[in-house]
N, C-alpha and C. Protein backbone atom coordinates (compact mmCIF):
# COMPACT_ATOMS: atom_id res chain seq x y z
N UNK A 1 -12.12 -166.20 23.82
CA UNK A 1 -11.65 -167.03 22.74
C UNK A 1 -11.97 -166.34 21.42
N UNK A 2 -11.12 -165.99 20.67
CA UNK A 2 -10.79 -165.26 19.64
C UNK A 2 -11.56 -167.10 18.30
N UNK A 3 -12.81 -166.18 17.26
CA UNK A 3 -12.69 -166.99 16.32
C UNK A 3 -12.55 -166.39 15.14
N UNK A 4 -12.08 -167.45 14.63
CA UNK A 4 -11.11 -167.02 13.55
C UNK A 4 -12.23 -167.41 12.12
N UNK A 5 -12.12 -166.30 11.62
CA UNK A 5 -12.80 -166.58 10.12
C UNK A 5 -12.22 -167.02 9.53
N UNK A 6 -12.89 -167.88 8.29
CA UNK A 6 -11.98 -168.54 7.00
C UNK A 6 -12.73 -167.62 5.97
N UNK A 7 -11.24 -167.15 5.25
CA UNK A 7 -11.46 -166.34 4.22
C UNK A 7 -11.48 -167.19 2.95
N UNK A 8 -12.61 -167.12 1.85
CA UNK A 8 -12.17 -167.92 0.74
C UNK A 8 -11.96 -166.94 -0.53
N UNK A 9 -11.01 -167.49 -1.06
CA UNK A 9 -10.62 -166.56 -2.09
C UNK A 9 -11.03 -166.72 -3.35
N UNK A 10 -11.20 -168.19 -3.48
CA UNK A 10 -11.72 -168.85 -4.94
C UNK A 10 -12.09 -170.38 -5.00
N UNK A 11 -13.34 -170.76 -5.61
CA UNK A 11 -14.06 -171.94 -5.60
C UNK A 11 -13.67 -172.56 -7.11
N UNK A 12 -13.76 -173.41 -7.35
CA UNK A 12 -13.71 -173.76 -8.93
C UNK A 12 -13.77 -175.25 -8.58
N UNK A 13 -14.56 -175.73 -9.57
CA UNK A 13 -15.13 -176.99 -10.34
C UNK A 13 -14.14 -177.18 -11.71
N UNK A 14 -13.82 -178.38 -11.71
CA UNK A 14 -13.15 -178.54 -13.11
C UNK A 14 -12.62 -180.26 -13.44
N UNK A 15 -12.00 -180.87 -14.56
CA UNK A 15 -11.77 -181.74 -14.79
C UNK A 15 -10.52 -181.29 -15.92
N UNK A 16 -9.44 -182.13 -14.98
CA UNK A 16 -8.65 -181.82 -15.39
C UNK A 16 -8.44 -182.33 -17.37
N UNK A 17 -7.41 -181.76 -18.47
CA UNK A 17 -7.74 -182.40 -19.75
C UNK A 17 -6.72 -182.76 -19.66
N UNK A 18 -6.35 -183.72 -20.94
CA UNK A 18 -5.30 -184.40 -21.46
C UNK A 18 -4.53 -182.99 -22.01
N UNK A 19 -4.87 -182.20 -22.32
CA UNK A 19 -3.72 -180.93 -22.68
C UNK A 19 -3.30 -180.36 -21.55
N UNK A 20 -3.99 -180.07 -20.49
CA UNK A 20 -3.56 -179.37 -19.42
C UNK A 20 -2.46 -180.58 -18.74
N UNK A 21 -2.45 -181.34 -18.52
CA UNK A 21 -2.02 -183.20 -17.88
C UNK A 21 -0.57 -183.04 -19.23
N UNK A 22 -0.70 -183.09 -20.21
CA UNK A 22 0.32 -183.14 -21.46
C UNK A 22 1.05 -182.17 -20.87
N UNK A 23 0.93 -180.69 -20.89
CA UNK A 23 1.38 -179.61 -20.69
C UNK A 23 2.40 -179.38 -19.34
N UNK A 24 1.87 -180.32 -18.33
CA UNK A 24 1.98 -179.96 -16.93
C UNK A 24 3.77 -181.06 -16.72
N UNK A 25 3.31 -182.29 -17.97
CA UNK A 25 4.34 -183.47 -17.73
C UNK A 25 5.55 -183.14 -18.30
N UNK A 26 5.37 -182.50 -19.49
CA UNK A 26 6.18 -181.71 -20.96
C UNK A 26 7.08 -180.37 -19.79
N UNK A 27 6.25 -179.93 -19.19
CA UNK A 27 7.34 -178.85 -18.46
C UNK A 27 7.34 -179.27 -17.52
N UNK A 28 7.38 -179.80 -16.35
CA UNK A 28 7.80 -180.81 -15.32
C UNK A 28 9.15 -181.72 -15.73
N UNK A 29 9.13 -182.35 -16.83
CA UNK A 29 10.25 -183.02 -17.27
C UNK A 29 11.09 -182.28 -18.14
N UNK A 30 11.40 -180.99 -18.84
CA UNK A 30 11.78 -179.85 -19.37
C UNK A 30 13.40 -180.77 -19.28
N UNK A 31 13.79 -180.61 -18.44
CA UNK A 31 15.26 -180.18 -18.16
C UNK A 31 16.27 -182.03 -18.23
N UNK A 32 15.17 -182.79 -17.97
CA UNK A 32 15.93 -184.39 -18.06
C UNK A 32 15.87 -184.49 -19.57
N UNK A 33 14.93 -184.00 -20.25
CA UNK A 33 14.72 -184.15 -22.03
C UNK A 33 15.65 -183.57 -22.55
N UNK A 34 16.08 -182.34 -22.00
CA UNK A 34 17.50 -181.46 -22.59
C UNK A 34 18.94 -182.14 -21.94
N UNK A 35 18.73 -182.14 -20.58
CA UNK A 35 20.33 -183.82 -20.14
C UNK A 35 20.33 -184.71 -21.11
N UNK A 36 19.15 -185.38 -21.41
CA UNK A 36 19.01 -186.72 -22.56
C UNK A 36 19.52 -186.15 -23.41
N UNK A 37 19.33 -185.44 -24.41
CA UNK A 37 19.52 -184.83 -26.04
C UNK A 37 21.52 -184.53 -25.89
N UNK A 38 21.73 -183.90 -24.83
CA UNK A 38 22.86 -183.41 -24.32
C UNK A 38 23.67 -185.05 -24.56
N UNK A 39 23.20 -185.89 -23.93
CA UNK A 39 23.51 -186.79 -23.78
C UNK A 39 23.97 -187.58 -24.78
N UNK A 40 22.86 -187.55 -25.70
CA UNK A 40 23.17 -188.39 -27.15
C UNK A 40 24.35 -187.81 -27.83
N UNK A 41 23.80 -186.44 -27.72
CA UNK A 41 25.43 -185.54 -28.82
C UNK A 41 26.51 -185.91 -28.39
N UNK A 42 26.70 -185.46 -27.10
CA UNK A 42 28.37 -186.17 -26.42
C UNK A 42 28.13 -187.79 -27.37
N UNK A 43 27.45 -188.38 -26.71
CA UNK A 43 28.02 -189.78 -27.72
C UNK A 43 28.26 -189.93 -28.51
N UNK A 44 27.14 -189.75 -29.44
CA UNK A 44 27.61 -189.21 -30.74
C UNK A 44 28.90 -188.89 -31.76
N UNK A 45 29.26 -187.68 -30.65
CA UNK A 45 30.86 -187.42 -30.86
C UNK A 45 31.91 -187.88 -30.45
N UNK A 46 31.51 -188.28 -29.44
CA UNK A 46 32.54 -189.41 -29.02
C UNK A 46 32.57 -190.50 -30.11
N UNK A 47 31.64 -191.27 -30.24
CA UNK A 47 31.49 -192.03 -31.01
C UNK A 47 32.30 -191.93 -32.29
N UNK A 48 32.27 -190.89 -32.94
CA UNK A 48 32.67 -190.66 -33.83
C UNK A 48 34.02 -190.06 -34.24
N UNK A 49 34.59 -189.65 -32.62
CA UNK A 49 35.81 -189.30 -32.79
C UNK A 49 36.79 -191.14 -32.48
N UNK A 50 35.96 -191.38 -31.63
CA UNK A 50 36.60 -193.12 -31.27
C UNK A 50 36.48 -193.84 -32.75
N UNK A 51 35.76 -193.79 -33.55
CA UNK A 51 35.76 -194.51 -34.97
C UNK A 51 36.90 -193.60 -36.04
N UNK A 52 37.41 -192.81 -35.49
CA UNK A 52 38.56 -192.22 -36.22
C UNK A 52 38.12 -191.08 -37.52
N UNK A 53 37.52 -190.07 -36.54
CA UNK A 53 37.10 -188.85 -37.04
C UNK A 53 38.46 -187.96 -37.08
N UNK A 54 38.50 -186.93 -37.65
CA UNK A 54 39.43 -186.26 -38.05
C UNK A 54 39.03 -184.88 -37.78
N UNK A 55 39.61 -183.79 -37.90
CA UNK A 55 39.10 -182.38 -37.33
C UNK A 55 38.87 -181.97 -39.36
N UNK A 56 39.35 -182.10 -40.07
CA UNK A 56 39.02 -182.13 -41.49
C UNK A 56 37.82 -182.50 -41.74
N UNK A 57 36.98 -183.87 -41.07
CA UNK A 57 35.85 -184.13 -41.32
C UNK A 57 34.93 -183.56 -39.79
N UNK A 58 35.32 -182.89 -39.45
CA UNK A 58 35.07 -182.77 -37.89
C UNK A 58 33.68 -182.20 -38.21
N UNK A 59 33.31 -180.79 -39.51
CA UNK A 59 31.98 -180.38 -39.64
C UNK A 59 31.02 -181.11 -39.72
N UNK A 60 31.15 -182.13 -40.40
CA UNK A 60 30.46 -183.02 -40.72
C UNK A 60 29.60 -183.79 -40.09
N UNK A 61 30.90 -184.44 -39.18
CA UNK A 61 29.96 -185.04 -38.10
C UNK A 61 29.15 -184.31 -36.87
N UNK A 62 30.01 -183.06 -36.82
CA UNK A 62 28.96 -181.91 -35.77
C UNK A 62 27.57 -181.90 -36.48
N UNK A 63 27.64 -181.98 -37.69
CA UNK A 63 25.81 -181.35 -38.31
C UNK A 63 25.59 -182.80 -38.39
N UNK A 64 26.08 -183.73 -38.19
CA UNK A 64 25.16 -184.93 -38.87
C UNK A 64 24.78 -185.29 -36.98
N UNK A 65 25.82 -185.16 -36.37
CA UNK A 65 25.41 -185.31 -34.78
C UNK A 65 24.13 -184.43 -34.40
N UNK A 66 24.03 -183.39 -35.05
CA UNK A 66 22.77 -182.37 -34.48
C UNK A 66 21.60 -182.87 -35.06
N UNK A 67 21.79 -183.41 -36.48
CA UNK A 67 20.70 -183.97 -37.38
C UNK A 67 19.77 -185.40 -36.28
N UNK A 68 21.16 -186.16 -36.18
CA UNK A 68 20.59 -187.31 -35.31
C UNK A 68 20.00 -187.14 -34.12
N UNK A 69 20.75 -185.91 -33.27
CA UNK A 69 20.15 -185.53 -32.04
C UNK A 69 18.71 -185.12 -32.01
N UNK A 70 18.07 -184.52 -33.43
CA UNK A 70 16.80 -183.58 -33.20
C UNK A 70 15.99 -184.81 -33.83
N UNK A 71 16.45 -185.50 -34.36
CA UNK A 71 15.31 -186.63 -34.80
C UNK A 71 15.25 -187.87 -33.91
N UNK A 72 16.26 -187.87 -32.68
CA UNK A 72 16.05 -188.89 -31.32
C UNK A 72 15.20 -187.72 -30.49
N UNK A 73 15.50 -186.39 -30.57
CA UNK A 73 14.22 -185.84 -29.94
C UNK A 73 12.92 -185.64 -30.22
N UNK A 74 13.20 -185.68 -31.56
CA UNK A 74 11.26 -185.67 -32.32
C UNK A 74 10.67 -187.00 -31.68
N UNK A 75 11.10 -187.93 -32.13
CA UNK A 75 10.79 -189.23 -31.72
C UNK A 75 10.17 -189.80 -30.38
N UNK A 76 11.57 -188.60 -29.23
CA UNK A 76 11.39 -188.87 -27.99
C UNK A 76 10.06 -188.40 -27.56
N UNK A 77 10.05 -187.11 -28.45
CA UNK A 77 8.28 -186.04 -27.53
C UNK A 77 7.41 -186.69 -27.69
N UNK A 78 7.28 -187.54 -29.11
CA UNK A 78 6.03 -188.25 -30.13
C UNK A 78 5.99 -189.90 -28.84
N UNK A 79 7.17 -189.94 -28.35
CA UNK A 79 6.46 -191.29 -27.71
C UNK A 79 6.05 -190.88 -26.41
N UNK A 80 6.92 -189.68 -25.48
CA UNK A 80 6.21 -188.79 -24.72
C UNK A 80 4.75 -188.64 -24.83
N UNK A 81 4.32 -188.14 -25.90
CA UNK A 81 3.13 -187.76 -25.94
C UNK A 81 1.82 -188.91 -25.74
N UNK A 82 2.19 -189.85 -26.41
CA UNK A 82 2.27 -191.32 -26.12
C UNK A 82 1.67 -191.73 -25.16
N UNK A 83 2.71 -191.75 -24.21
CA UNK A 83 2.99 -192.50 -23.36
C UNK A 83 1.85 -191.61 -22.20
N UNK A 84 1.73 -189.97 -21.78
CA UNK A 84 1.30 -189.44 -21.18
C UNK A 84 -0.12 -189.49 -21.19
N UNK A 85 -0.90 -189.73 -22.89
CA UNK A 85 -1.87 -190.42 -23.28
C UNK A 85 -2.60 -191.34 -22.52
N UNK A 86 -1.66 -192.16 -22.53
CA UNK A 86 -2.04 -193.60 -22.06
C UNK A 86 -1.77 -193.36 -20.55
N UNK A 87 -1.63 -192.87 -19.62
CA UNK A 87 -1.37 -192.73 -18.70
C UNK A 87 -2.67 -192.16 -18.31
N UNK A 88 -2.79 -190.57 -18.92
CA UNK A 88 -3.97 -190.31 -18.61
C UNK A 88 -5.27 -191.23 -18.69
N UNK A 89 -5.25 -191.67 -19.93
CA UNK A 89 -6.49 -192.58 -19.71
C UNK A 89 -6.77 -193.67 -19.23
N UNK A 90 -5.65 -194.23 -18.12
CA UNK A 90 -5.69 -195.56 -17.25
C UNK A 90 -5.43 -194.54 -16.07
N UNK A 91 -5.14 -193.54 -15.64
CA UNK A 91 -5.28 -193.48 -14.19
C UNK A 91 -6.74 -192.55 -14.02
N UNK A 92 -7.70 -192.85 -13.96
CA UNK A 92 -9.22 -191.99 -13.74
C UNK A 92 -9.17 -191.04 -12.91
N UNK A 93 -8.08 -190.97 -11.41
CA UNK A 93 -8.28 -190.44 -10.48
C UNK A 93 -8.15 -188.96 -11.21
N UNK A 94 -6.77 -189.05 -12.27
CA UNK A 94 -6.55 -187.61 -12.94
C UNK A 94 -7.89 -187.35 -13.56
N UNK A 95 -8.99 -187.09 -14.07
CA UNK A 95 -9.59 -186.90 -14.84
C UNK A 95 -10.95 -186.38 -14.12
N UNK A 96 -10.88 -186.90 -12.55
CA UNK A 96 -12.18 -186.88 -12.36
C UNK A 96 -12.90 -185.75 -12.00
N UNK A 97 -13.86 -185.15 -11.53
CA UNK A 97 -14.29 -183.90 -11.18
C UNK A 97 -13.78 -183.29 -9.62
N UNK A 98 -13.17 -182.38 -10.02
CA UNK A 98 -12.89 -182.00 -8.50
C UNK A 98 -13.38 -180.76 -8.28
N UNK A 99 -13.61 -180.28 -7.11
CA UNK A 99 -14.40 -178.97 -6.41
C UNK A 99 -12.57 -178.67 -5.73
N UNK A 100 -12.41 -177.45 -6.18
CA UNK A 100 -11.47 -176.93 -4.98
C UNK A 100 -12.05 -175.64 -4.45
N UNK A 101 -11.19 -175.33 -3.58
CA UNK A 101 -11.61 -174.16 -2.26
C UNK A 101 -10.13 -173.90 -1.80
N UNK A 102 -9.84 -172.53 -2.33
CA UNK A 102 -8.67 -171.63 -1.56
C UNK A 102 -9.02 -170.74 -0.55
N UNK A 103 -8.80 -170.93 0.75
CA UNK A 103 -8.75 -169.94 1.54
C UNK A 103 -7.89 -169.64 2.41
N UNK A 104 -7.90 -168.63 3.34
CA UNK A 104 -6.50 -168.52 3.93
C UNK A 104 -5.43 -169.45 4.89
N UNK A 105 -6.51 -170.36 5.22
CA UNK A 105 -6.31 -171.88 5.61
C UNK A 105 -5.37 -172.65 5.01
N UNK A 106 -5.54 -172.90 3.38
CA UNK A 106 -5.10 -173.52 2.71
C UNK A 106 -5.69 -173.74 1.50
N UNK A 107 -5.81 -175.19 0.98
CA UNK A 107 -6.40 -175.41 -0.19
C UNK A 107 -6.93 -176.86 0.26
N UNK A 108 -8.56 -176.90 -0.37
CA UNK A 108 -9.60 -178.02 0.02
C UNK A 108 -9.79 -178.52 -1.77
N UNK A 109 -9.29 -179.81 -1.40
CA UNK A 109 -9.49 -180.31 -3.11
C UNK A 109 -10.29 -181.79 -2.84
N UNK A 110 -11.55 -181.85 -3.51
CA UNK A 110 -12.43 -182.62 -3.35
C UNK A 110 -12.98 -183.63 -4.27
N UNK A 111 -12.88 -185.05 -4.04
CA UNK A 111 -13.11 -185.35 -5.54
C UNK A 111 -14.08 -186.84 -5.10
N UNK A 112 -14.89 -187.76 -6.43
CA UNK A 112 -15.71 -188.31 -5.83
C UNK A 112 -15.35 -189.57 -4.55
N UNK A 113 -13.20 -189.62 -4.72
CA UNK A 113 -13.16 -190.80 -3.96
C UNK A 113 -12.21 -190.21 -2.79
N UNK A 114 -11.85 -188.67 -2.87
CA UNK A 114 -11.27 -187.98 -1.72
C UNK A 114 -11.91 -186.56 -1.44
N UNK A 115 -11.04 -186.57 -0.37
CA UNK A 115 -11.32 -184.90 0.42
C UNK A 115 -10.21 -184.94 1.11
N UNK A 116 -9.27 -183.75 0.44
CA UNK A 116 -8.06 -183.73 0.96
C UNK A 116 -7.68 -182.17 1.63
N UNK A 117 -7.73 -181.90 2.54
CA UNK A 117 -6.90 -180.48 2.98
C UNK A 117 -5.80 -180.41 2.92
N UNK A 118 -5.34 -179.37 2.08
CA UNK A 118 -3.67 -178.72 2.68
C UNK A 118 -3.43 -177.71 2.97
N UNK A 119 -2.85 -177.65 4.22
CA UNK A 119 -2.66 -176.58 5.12
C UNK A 119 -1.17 -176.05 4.49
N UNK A 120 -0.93 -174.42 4.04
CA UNK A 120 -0.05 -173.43 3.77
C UNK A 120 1.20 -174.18 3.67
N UNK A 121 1.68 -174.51 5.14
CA UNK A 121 2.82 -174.41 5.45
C UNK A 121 3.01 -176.09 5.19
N UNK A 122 2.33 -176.88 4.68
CA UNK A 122 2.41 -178.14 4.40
C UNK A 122 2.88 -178.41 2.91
N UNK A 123 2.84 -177.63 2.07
CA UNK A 123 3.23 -177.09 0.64
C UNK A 123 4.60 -177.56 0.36
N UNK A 124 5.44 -178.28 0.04
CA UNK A 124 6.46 -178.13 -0.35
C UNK A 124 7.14 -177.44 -1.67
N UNK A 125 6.22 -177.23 -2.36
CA UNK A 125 6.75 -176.08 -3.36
C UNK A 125 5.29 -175.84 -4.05
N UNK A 126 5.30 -174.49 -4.72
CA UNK A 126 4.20 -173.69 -5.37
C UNK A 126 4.69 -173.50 -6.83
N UNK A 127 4.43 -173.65 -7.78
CA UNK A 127 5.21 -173.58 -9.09
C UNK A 127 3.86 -173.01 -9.85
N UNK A 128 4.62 -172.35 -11.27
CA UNK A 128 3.40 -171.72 -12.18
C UNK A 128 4.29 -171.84 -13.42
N UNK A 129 3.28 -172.33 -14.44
CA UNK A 129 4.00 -172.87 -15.99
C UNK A 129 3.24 -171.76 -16.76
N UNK A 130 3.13 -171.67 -17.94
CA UNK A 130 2.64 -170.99 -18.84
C UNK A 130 0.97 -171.01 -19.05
N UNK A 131 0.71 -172.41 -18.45
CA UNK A 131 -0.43 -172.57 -18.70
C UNK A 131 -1.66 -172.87 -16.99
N UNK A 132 -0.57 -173.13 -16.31
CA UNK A 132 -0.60 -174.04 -14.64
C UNK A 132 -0.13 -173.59 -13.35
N UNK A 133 -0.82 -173.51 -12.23
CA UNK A 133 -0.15 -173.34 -11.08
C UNK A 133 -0.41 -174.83 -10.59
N UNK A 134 0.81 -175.25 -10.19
CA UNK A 134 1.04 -176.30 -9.32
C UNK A 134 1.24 -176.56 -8.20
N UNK A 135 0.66 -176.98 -6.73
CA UNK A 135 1.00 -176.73 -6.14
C UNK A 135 1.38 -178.66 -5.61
N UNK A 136 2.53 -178.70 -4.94
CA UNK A 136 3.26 -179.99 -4.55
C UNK A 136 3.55 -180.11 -3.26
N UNK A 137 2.68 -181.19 -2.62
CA UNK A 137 2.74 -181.90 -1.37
C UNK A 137 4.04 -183.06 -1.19
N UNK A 138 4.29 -183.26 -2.57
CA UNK A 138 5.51 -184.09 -2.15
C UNK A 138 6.75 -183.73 -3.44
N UNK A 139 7.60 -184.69 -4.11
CA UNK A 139 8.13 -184.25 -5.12
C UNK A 139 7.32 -185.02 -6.06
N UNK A 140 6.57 -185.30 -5.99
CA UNK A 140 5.53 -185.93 -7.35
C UNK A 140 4.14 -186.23 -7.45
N UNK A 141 4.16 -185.17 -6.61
CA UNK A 141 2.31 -185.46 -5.86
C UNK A 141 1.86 -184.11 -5.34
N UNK A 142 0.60 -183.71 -6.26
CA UNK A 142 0.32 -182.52 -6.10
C UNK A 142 -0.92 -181.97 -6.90
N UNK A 143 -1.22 -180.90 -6.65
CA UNK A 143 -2.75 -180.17 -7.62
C UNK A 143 -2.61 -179.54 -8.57
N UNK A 144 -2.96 -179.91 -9.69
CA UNK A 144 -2.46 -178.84 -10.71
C UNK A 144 -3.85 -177.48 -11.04
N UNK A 145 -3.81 -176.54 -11.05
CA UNK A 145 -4.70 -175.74 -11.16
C UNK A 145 -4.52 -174.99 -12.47
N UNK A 146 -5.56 -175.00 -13.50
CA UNK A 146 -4.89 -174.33 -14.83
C UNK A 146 -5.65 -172.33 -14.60
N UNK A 147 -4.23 -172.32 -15.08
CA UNK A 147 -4.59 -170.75 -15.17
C UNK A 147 -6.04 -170.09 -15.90
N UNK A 148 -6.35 -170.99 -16.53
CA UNK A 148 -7.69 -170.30 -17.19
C UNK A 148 -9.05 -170.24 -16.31
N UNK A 149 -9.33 -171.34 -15.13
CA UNK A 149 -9.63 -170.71 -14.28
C UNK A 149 -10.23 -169.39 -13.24
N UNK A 150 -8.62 -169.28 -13.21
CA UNK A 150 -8.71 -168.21 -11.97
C UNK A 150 -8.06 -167.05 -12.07
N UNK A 151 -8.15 -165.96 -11.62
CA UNK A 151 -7.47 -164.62 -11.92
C UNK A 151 -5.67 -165.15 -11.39
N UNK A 152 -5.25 -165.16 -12.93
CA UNK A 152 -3.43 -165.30 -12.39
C UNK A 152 -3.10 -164.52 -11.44
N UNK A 153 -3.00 -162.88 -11.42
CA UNK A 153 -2.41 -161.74 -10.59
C UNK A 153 -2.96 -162.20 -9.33
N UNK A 154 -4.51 -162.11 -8.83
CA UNK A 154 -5.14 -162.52 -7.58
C UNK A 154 -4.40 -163.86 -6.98
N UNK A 155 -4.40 -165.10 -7.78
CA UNK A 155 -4.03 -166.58 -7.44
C UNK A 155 -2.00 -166.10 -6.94
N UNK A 156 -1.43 -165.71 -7.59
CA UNK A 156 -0.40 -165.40 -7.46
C UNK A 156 0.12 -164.65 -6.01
N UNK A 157 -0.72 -164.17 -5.94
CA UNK A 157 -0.42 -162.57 -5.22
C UNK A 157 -0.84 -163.57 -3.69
N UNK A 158 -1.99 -164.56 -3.69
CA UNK A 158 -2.66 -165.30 -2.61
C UNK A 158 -0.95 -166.20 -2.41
N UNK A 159 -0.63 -166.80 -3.22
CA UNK A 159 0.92 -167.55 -3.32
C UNK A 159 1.58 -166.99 -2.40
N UNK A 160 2.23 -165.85 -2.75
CA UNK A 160 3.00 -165.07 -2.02
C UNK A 160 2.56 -164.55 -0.69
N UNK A 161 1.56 -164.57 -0.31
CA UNK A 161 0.74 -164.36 1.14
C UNK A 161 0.86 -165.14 1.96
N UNK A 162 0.73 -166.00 1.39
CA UNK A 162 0.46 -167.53 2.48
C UNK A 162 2.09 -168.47 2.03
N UNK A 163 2.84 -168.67 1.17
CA UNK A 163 3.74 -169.54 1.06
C UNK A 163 5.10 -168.97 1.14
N UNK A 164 5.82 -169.86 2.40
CA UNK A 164 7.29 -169.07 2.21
C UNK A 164 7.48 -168.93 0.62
N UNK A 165 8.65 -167.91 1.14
CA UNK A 165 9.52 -167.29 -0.54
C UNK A 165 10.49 -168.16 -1.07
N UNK A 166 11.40 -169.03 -0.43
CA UNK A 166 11.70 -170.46 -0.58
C UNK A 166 10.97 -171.41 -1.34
N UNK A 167 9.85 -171.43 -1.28
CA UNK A 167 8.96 -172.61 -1.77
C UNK A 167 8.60 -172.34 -3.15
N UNK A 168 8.59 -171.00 -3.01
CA UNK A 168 7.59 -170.10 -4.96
C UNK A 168 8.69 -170.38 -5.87
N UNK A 169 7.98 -170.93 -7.21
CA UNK A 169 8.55 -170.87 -8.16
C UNK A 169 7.80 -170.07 -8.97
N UNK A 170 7.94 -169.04 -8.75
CA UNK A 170 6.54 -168.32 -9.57
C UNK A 170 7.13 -167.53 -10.76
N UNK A 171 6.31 -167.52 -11.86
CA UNK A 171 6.96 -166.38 -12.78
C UNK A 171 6.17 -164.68 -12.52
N UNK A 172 7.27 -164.05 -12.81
CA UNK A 172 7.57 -162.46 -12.86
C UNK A 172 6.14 -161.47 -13.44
């Protein structure tokens, strides 16, 4: 009977912050904030061609449509920011101290009211932001690990070892 060692690659202690948690929600939601904004302009112009716009006044309402669009998006991030706030500081579980453990096994994330293993191939996607590697057990449930941490190239390079190439969203 062949035993098998567990290799560990990296230990870390940490608590997650409201910037890393801000950061992680802000690019996670990236692309519905740009549909939304998208969204308003078409109306907008619609709007404004249905109220009996003219191609004579047509500049007009293009810059006053962009004007309105970037100040429904200022608005939108500022209650975003908000809102992610308050989120963080009513759900504790985000905040609390966790011990993780990468090894070739998987990833052991430990905290004072769990102990959770995930095994490689249980991963449904591996993602890395500017600031974050994420890794996701479901589509909205998952570990966020901040790059400051852990050696990016090493953590990365472990990604690609252990997780289909399907699953990585990794940057270059």
């Amino acid at each position: 009977m062949a035993n098998h060692l567990t290799i560990t690659y990296c230990e870390l202690n940490y608590k997650l912050t409201l910037a890393d948690y801000r950061h992680f929600s802000f690019y996670h939601n990236r692309s519905h904030t740009l549909r939304l904004l998208c969204l308003y302009y078409g109306l907008f112009l619609g709007a404004a061609w249905a109220a009996g716009g003219d191609a004579a006044r047509g500049g007009a309402a293009i810059g006053l449509g962009l004007l309105v669009c970037l100040a429904i998006g200022c608005c939108a991030r500022l209650g975003l920011m908000w809102q992610i706030g308050r989120e963080f500081k009513a759900n504790t579980h985000l905040y609390e101290e966790q011990a993780i453990e990468v090894t070739d096994r998987g990833i052991r994330v430990q905290t004072p009211t769990s102990d959770l293993t995930l095994k490689w191939h249980e991963l449904l996607q591996a993602s890395e932001t500017p600031r974050l590697f994420t890794l996701y057990v479901t589509p909205d449930q998952g570990c966020i690990i901040p790059k400051r941490l852990v050696s990016e190239q090493a953590f990365r390079e472990g990604l690609q070892r252990h997780v289909e190439a399907n699953k990585l969203r990794l940057r270059s």
